[in-house]
Protein backbone atom coordinates (compact mmCIF):
# COMPACT_ATOMS: atom_id res chain seq x y z
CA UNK A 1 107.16 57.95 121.34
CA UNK A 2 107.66 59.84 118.55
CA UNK A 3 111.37 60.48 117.16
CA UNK A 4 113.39 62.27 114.36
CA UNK A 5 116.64 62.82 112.98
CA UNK A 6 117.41 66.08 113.82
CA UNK A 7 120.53 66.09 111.08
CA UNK A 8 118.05 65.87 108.48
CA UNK A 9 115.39 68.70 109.94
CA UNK A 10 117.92 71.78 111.63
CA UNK A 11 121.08 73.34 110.38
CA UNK A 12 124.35 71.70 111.64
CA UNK A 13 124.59 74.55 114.28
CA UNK A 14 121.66 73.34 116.14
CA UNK A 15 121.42 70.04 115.64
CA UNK A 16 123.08 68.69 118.57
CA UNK A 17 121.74 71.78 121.06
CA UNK A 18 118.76 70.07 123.53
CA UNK A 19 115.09 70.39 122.90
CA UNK A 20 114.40 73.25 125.01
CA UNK A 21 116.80 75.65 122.86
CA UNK A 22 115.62 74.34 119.45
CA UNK A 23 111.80 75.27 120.06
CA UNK A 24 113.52 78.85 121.36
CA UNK A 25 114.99 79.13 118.11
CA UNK A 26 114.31 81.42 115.31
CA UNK A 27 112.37 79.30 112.11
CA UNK A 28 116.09 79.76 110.67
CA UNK A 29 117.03 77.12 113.08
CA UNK A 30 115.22 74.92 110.69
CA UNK A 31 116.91 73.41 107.61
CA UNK A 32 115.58 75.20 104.77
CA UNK A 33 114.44 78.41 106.21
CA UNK A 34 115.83 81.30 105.58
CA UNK A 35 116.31 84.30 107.66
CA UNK A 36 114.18 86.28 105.17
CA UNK A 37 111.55 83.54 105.42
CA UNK A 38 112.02 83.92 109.08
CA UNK A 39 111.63 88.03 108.76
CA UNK A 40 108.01 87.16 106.54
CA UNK A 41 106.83 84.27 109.04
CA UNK A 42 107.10 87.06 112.09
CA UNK A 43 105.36 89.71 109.66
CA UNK A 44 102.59 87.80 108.68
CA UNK A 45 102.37 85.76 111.51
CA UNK A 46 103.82 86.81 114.45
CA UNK A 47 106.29 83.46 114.57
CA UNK A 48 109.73 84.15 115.48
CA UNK A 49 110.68 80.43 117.46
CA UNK A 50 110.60 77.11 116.16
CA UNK A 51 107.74 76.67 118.81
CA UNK A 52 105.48 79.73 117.81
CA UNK A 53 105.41 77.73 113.93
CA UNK A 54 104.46 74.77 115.23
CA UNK A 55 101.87 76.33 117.20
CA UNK A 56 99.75 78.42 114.57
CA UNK A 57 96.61 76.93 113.82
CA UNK A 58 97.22 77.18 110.15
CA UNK A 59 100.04 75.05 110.44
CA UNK A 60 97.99 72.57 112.72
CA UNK A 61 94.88 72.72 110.70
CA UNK A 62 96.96 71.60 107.60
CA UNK A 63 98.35 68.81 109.17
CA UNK A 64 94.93 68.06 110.52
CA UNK A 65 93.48 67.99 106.77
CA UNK A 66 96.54 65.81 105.83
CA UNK A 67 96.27 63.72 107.89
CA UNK A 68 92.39 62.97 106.72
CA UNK A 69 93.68 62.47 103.88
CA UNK A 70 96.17 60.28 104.49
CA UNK A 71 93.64 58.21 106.46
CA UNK A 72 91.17 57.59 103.39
């Protein structure tokens, strides 16, 4: 099962909010990420949740070719 602390990835606000609600989330949500960087992400993109970043294919086809290299 895969795990992580949540302290160290969102903003203190949603930290301790259940799973459901983070992937709702604007990118913001994420430490980091700006509201601006949110704005761009929907503009280019079309993300606005936590959920729509980690399902765009150029997110998941960069972890794909890390994780290539990380198996050399």
């Amino acid at each position: 099962m895969a795990s992580i602390d949540l302290d160290k990835v969102l903003d203190k606000t949603w930290a301790d909010k259940p799973l459901t609600e983070i992937l709702a989330a604007p990118v913001a949500a994420l430490k980091g990420v700006s509201d601006r960087d949110g704005e761009l992400l929907e503009e280019a993109f079309g993300v606005t949740t936590v959920a729509d970043l980690a399902e765009l294919k150029y997110v998941r086809w960069a972890q794909a070719l890390a994780a290539l290299d990380a198996a050399k």
